[in-house]
PDB file of N, CA and C in Angstrom:
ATOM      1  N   UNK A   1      84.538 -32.354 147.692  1.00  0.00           N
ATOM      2  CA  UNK A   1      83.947 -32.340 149.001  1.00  0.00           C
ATOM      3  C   UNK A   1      82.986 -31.154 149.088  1.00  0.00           C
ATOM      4  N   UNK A   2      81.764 -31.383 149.475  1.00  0.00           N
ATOM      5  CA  UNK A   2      80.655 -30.181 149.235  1.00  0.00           C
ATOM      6  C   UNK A   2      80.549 -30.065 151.218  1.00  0.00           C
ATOM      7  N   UNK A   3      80.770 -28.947 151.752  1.00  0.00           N
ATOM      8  CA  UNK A   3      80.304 -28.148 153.067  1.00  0.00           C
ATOM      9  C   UNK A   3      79.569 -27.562 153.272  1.00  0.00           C
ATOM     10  N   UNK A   4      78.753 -27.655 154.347  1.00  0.00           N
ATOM     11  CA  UNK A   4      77.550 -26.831 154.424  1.00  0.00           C
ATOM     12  C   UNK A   4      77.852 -25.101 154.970  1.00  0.00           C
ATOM     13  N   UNK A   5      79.226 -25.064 155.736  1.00  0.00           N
ATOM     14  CA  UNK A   5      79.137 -23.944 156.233  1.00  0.00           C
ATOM     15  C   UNK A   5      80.735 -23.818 156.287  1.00  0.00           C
ATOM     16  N   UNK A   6      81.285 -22.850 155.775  1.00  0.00           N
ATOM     17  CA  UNK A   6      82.387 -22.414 155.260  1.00  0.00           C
ATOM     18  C   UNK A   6      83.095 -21.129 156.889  1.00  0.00           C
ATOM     19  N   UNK A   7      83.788 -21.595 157.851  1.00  0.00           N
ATOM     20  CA  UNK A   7      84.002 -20.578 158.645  1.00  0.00           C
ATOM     21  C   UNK A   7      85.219 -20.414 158.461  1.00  0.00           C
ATOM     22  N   UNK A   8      85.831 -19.201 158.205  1.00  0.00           N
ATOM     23  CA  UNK A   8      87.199 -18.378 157.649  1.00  0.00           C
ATOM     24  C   UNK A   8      87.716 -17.752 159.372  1.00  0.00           C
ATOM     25  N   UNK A   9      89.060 -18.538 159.118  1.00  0.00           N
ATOM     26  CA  UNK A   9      90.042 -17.632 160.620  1.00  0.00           C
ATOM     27  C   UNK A   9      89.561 -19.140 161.578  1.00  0.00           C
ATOM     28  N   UNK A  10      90.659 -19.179 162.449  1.00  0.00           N
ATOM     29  CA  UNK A  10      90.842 -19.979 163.386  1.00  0.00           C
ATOM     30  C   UNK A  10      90.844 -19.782 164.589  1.00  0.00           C
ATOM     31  N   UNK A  11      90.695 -18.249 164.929  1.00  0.00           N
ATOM     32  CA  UNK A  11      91.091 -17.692 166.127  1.00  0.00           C
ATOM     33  C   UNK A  11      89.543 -18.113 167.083  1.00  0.00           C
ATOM     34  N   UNK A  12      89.412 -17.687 168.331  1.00  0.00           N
ATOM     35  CA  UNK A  12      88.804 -18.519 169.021  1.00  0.00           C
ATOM     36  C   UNK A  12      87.384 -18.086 168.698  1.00  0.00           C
ATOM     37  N   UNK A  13      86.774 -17.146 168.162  1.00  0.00           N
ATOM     38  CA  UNK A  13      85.782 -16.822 167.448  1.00  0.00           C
ATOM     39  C   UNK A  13      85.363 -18.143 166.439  1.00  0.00           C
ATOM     40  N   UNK A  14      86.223 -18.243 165.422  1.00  0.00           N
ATOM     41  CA  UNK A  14      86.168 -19.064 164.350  1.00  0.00           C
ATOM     42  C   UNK A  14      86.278 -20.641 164.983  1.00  0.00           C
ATOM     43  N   UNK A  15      86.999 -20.297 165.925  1.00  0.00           N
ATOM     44  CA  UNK A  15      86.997 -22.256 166.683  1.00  0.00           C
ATOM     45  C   UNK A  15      85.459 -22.498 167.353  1.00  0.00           C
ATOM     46  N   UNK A  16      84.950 -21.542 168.203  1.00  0.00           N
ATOM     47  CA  UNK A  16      83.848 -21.741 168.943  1.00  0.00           C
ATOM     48  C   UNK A  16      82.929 -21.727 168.061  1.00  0.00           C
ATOM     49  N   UNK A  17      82.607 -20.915 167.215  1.00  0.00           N
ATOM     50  CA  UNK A  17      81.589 -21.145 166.469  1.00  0.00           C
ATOM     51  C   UNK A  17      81.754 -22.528 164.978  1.00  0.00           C
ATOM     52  N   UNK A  18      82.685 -22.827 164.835  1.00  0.00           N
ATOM     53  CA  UNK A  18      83.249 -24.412 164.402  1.00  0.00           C
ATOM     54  C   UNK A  18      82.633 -25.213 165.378  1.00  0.00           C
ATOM     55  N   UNK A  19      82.839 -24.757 166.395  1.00  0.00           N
ATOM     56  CA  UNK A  19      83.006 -26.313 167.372  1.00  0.00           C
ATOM     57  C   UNK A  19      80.834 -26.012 167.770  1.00  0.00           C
ATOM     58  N   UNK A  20      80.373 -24.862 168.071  1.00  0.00           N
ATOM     59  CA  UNK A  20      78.977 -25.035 168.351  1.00  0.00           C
ATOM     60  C   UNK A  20      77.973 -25.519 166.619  1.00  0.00           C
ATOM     61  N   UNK A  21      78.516 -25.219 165.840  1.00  0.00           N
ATOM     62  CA  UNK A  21      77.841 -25.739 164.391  1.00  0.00           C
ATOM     63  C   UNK A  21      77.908 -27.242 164.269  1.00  0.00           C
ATOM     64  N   UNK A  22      79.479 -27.598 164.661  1.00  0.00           N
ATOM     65  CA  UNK A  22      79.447 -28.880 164.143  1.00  0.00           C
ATOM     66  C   UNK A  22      78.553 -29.914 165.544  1.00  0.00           C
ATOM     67  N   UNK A  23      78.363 -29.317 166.771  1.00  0.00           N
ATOM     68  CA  UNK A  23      77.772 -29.940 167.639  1.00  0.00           C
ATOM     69  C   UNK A  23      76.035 -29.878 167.535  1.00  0.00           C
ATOM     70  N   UNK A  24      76.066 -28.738 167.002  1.00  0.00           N
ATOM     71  CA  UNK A  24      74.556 -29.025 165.995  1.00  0.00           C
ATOM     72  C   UNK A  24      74.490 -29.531 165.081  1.00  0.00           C
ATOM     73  N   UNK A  25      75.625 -30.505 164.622  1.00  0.00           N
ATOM     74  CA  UNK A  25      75.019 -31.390 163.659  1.00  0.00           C
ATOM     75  C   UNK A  25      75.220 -30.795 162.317  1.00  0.00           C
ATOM     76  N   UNK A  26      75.510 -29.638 162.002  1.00  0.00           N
ATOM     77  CA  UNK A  26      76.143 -29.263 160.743  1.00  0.00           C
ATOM     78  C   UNK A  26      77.250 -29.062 160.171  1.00  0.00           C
ATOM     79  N   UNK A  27      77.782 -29.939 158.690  1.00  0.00           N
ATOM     80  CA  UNK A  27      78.928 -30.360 158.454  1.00  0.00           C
ATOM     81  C   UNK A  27      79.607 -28.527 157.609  1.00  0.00           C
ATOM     82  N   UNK A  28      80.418 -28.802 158.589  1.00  0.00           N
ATOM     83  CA  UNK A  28      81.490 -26.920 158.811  1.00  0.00           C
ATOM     84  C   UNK A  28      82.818 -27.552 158.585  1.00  0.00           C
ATOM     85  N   UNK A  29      83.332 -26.576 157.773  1.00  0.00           N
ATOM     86  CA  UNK A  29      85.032 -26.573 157.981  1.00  0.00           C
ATOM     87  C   UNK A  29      85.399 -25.273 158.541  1.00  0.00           C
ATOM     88  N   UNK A  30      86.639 -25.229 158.910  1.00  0.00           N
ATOM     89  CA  UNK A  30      87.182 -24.110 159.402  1.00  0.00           C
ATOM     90  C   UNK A  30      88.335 -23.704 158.896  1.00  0.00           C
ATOM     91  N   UNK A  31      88.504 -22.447 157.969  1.00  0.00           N
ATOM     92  CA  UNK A  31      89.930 -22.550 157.471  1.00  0.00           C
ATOM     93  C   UNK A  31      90.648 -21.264 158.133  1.00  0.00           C
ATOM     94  N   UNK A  32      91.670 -21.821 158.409  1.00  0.00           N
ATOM     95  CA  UNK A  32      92.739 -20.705 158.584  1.00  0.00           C
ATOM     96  C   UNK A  32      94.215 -20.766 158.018  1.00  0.00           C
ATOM     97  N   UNK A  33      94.751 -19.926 157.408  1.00  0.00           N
ATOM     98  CA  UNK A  33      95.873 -19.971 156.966  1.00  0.00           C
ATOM     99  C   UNK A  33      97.672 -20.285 157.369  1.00  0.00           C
ATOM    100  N   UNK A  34      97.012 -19.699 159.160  1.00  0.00           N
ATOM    101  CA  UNK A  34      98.116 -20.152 159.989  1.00  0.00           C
ATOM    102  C   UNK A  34      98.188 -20.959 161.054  1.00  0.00           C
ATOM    103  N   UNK A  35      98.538 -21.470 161.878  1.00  0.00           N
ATOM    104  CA  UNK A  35      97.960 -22.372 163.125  1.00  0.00           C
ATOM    105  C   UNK A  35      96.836 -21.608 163.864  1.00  0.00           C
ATOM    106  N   UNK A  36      95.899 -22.115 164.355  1.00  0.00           N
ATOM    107  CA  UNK A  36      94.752 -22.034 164.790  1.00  0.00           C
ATOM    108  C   UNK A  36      95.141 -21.515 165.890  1.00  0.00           C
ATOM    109  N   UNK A  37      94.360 -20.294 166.378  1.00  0.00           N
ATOM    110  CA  UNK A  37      94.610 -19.729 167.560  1.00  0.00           C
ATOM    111  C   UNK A  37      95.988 -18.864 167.774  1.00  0.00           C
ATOM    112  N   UNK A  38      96.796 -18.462 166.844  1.00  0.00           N
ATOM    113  CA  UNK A  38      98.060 -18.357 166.915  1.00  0.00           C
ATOM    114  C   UNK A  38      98.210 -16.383 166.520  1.00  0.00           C
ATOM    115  N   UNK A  39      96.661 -16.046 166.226  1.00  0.00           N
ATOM    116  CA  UNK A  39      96.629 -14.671 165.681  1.00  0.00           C
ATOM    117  C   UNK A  39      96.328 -13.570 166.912  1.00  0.00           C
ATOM    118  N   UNK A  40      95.107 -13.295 166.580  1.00  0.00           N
ATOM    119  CA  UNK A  40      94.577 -12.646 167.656  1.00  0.00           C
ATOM    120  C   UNK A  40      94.482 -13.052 168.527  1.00  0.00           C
ATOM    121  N   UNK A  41      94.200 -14.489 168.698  1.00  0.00           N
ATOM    122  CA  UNK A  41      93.342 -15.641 170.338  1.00  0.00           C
ATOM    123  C   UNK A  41      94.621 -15.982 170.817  1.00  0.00           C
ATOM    124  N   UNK A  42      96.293 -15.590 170.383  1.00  0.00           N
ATOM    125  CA  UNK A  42      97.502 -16.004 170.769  1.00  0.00           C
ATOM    126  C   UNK A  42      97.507 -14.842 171.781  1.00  0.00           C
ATOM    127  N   UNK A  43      98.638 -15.395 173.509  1.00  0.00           N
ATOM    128  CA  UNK A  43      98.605 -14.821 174.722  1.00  0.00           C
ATOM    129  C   UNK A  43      98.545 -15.923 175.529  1.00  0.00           C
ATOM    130  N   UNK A  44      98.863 -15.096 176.724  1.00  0.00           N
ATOM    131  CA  UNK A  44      98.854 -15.824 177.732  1.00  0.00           C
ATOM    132  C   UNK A  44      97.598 -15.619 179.367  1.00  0.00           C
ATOM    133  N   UNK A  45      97.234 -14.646 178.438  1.00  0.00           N
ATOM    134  CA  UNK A  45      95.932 -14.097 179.391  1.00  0.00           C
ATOM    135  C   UNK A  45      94.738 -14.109 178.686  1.00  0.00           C
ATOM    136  N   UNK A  46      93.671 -14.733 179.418  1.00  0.00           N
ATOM    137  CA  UNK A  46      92.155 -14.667 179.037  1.00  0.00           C
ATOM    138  C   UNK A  46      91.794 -13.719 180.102  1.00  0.00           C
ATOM    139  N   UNK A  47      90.625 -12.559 180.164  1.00  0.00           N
ATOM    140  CA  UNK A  47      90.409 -11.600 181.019  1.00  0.00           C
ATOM    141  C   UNK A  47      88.982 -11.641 180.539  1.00  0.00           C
ATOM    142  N   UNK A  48      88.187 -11.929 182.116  1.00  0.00           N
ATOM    143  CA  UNK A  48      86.960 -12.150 182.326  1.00  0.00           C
ATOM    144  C   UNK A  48      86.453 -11.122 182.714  1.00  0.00           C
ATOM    145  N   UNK A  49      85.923  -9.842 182.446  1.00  0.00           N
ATOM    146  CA  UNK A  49      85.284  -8.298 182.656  1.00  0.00           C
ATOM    147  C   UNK A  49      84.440  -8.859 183.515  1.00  0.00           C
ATOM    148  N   UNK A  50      83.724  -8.292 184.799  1.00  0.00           N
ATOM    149  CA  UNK A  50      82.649  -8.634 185.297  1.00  0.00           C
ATOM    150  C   UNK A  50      82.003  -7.248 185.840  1.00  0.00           C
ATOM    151  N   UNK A  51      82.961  -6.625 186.016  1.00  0.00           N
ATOM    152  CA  UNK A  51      82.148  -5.311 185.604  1.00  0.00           C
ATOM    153  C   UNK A  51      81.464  -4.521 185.128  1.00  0.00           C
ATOM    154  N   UNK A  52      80.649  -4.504 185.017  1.00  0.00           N
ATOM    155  CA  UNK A  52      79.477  -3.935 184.231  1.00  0.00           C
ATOM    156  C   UNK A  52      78.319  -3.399 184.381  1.00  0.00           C
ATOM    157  N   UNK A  53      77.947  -2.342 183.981  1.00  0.00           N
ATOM    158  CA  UNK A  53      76.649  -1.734 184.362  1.00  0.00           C
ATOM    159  C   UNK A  53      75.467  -2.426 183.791  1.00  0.00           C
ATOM    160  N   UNK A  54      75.697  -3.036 182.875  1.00  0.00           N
ATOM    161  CA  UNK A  54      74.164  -4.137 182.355  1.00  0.00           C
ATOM    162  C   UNK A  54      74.963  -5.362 183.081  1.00  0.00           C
ATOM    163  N   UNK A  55      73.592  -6.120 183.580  1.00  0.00           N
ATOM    164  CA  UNK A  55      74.092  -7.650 184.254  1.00  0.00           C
ATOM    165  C   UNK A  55      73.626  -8.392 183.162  1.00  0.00           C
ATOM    166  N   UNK A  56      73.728  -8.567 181.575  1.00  0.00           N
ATOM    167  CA  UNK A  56      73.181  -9.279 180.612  1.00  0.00           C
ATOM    168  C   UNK A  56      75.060  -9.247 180.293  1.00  0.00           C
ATOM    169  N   UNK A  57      75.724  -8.434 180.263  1.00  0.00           N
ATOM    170  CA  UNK A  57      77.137  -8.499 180.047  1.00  0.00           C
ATOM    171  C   UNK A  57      77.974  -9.507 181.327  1.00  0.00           C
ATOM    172  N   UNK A  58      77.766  -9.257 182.608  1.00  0.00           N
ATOM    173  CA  UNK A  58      78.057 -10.043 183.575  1.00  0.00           C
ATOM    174  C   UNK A  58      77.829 -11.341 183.476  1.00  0.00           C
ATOM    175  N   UNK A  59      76.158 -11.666 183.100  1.00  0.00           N
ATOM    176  CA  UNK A  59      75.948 -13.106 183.213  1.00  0.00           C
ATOM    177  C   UNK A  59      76.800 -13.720 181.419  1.00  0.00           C
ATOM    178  N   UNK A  60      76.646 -13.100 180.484  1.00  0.00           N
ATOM    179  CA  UNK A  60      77.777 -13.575 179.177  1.00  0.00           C
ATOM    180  C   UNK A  60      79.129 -13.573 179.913  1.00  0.00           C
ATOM    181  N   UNK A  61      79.726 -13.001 180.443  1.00  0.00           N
ATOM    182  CA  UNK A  61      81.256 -13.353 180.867  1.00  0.00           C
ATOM    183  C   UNK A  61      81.065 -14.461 182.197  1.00  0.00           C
ATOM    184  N   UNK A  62      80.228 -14.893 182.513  1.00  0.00           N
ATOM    185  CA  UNK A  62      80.198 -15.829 183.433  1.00  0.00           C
ATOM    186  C   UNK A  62      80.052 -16.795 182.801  1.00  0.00           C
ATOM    187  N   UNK A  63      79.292 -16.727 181.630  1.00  0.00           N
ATOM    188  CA  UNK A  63      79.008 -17.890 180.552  1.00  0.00           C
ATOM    189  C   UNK A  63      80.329 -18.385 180.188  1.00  0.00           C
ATOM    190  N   UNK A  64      80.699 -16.949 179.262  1.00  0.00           N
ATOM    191  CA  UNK A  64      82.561 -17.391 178.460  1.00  0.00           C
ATOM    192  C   UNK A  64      83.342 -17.567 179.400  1.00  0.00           C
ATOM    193  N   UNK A  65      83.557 -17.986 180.369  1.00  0.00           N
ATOM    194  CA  UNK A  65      84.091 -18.670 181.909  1.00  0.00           C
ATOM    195  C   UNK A  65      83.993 -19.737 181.596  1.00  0.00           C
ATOM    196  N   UNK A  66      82.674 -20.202 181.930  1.00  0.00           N
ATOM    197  CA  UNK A  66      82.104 -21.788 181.855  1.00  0.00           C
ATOM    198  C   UNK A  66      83.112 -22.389 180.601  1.00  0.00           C
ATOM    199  N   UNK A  67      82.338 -21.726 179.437  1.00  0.00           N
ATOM    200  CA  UNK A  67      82.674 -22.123 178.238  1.00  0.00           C
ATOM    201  C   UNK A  67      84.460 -22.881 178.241  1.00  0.00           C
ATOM    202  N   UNK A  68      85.271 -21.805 178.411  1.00  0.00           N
ATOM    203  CA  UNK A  68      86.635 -21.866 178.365  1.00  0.00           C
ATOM    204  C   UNK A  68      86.770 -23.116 179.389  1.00  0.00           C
ATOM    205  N   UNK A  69      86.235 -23.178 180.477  1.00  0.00           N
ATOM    206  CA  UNK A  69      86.698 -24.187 181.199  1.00  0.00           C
ATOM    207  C   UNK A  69      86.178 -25.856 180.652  1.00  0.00           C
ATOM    208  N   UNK A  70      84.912 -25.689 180.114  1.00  0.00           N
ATOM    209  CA  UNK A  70      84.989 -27.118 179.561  1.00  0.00           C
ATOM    210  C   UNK A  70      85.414 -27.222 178.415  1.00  0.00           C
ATOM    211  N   UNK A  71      85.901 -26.615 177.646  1.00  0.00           N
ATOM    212  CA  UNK A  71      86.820 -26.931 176.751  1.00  0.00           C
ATOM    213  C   UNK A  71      88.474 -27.184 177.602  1.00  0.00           C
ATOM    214  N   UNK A  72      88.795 -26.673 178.735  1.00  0.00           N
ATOM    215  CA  UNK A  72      90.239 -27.109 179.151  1.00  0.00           C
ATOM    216  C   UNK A  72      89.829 -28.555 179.462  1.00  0.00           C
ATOM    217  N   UNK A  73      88.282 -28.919 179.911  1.00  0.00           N
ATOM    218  CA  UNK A  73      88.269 -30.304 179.982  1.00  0.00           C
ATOM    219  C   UNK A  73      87.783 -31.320 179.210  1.00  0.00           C
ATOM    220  N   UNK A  74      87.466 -30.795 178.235  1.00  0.00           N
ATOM    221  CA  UNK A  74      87.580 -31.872 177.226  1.00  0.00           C
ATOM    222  C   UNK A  74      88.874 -32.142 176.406  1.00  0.00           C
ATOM    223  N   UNK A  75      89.649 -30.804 176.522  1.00  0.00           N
ATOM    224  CA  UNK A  75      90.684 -30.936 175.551  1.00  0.00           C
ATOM    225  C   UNK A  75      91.935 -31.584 176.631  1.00  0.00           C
ATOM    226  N   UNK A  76      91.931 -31.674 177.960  1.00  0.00           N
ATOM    227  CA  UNK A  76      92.550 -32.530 179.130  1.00  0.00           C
ATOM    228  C   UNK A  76      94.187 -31.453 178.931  1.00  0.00           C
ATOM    229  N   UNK A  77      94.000 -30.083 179.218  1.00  0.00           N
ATOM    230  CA  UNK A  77      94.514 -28.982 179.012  1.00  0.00           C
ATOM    231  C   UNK A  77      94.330 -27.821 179.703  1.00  0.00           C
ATOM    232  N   UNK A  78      95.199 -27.344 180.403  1.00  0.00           N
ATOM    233  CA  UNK A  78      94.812 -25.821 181.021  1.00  0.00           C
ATOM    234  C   UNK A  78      95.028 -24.777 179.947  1.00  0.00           C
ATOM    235  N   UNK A  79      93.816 -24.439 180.224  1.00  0.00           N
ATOM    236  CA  UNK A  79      93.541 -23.076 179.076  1.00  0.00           C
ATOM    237  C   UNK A  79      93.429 -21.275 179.481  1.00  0.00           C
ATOM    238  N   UNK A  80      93.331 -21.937 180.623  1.00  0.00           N
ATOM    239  CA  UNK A  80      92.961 -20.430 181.596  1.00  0.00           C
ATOM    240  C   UNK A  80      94.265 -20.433 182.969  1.00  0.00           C
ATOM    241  N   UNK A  81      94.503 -19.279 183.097  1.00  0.00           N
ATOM    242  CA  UNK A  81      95.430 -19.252 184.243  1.00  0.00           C
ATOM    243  C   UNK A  81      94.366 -19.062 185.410  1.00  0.00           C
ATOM    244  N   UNK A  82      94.861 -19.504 186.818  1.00  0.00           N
ATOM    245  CA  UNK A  82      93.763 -19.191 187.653  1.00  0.00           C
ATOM    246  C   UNK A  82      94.468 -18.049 188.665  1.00  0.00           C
ATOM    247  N   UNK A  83      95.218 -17.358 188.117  1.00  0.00           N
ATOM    248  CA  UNK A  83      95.493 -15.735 188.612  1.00  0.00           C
ATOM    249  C   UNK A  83      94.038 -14.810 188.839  1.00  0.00           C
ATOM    250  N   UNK A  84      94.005 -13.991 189.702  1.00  0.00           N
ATOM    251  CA  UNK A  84      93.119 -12.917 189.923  1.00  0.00           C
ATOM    252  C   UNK A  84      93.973 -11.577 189.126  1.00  0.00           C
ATOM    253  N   UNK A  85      93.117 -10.797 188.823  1.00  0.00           N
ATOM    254  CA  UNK A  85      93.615  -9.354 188.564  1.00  0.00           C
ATOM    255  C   UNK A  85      92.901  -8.393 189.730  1.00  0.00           C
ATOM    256  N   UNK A  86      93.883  -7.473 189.641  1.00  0.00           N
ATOM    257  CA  UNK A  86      93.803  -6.375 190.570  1.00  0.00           C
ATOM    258  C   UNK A  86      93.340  -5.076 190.237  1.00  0.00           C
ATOM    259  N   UNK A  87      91.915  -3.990 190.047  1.00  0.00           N
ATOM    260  CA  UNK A  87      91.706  -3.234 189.581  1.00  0.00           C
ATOM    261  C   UNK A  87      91.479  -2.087 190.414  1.00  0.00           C
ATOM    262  N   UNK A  88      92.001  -1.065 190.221  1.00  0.00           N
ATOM    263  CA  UNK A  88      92.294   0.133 191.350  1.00  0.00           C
ATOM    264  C   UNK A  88      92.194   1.329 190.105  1.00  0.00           C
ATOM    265  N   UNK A  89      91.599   2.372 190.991  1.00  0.00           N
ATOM    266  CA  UNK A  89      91.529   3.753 190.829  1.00  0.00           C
ATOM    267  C   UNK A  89      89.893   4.768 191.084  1.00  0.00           C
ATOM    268  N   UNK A  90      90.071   5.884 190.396  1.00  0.00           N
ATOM    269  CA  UNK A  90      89.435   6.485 190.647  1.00  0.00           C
ATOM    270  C   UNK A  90      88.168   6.105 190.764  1.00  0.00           C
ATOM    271  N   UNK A  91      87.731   5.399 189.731  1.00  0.00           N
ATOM    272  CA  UNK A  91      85.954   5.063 189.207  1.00  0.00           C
ATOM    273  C   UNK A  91      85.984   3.403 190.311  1.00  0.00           C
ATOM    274  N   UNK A  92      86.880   2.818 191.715  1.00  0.00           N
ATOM    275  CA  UNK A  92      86.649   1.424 191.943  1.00  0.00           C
ATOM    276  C   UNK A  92      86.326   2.140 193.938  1.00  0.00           C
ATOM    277  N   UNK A  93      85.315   1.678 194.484  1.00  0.00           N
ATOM    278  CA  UNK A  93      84.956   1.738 195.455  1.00  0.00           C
ATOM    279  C   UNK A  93      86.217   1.130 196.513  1.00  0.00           C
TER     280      UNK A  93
END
């Protein structure tokens, strides 16, 4: 079997960029050694920063929002909890 693009690790790095290659049309495998998602991308919290002093970081975490959510709907799966977090102290108005 000859592949055009060889992506190593499963974690959600290695899945998203699997899943945007092969939606461009280029034939990718993805290897990982242990269940997919089960390393680093394993948890029960995704945490969306929106804080930020550049708004080029704001509008990317509004993106990886989007992102995560149509994958809970294509995959017909909740992927994201819809909890708020609470951020307090010195440096929060």
């Amino acid at each position: 079997m000859k592949t055009e693009v060889a992506v190593v690790g499963g974690g959600i790095v290695g899945l998203a960029t699997t899943l945007a290659l092969h939606n461009g049309g280029v034939d990718v495998r993805c290897f990982e050694r242990g269940l997919a998602g089960q390393g680093q991308s394993a948890g029960e919290i995704r945490l969306f920063r929106y804080r930020h002093d550049d708004g080029r970081l704001i509008r990317l975490a509004i993106s990886a929002r989007q992102g995560w959510m149509e994958w809970e709907s294509r995959a017909s799966i909740e992927l994201l909890g819809r909890e708020g977090v609470l951020r307090f102290g010195d440096d929060v108005d």
